[in-house]
Protein backbone atom coordinates (compact mmCIF):
# COMPACT_ATOMS: atom_id res chain seq x y z
CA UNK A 1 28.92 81.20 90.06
CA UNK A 2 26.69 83.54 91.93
CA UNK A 3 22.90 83.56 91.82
CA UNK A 4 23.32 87.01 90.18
CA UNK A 5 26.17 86.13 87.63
CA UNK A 6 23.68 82.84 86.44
CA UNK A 7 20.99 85.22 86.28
CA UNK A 8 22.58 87.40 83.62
CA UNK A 9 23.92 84.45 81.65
CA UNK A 10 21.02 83.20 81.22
CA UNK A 11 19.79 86.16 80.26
CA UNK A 12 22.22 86.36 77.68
CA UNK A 13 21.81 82.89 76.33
CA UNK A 14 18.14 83.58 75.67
CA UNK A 15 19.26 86.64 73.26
CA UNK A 16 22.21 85.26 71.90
CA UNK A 17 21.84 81.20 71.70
CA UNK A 18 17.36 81.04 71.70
CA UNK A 19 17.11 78.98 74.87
CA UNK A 20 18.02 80.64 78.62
CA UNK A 21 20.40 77.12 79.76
CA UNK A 22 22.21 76.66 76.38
CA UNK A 23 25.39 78.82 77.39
CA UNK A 24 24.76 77.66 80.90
CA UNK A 25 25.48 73.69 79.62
CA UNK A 26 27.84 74.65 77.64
CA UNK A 27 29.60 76.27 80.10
CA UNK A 28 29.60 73.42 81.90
CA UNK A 29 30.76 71.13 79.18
CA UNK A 30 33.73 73.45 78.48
CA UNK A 31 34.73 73.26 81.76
CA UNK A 32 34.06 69.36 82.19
CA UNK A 33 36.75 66.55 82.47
CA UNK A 34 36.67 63.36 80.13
CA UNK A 35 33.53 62.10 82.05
CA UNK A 36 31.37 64.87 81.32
CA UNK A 37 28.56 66.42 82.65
CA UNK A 38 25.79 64.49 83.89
CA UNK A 39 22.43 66.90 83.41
CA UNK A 40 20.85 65.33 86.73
CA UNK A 41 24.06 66.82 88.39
CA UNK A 42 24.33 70.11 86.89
CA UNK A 43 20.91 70.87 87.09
CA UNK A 44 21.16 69.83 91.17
CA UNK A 45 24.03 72.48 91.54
CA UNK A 46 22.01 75.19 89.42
CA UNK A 47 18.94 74.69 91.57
CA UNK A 48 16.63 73.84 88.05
CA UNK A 49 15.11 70.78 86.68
CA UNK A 50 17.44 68.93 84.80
CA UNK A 51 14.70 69.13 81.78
CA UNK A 52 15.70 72.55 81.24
CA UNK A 53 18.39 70.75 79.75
CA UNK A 54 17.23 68.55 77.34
CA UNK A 55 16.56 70.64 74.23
CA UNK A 56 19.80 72.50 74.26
CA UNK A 57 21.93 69.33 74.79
CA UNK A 58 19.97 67.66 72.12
CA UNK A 59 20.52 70.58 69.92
CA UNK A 60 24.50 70.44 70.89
CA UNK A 61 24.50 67.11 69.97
CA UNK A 62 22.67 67.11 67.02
CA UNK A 63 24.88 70.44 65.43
CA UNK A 64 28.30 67.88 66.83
CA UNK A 65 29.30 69.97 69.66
CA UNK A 66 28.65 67.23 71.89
CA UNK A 67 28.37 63.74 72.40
CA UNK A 68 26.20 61.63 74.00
CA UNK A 69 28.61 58.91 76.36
CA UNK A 70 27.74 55.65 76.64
CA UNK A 71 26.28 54.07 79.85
CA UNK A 72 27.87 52.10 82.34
CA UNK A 73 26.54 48.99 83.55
CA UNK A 74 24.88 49.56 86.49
CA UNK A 75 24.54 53.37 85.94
CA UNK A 76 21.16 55.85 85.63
CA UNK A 77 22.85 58.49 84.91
CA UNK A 78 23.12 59.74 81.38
CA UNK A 79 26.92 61.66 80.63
CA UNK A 80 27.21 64.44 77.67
CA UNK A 81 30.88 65.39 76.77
CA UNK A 82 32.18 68.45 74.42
CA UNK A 83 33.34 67.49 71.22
CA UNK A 84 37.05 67.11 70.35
CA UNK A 85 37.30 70.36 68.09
CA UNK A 86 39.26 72.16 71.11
CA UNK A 87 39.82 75.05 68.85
CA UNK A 88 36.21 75.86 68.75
CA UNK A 89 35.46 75.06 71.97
CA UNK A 90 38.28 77.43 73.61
CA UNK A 91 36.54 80.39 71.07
CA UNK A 92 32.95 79.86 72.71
CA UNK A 93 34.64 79.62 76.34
CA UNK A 94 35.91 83.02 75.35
CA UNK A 95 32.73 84.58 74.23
CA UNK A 96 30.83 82.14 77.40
CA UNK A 97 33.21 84.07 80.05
CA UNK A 98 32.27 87.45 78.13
CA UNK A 99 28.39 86.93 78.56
CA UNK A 100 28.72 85.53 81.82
CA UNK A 101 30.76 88.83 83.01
CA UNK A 102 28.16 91.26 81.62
CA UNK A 103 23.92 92.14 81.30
CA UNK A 104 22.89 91.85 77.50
CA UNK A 105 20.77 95.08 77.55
CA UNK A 106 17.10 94.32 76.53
CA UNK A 107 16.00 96.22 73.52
CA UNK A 108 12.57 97.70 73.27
CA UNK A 109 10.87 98.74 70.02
């Protein structure tokens, strides 16, 4: 995703989810494998500190969109993966693409 294109998501997150990364993770958790998405990681490929993170995976989490993986032995890094309600999860990849495709126009007033 370009610079510009991440720009105007998060743009659109802030109006429509409350936070400017929540459709940005779970964008990423939509798209994610079984492992998951590691926040360290994503946030290394977005160019952002993976505490940006925290609240909106914690609020995932908490409404059951997501689940926090166990550890590994051996491993620092913490994994998040989407829920199994693939239903849901395909209608919010539908209405992610659609917000990461267009500007939310600011209102004023």
């Amino acid at each position: 995703m370009s610079q510009e294109a991440l720009e105007r998501l998060r743009e659109a997150s802030v109006r429509v989810f409350g936070n400017r990364y929540r459709a940005e993770l779970m964008g990423a958790l939509a798209a994610a494998d079984e492992q998951g998405v590691c926040l360290g990681d994503l946030a290394a490929t977005r160019n952002a500190p993976a505490s940006v993170y925290q609240a909106p995976i914690r609020a995932l989490v908490e409404a059951g969109l997501a689940e926090r993986l166990p550890r590994t032995p051996g491993e620092r890094r913490r994994w998040y993966r989407r829920s199994d309600n693939d239903a849901l999860w395909q209608c919010l990849e539908g209405l992610l693409s659609c917000l990461a495709e267009q500007s939310v126009p600011m209102r004023v007033g």
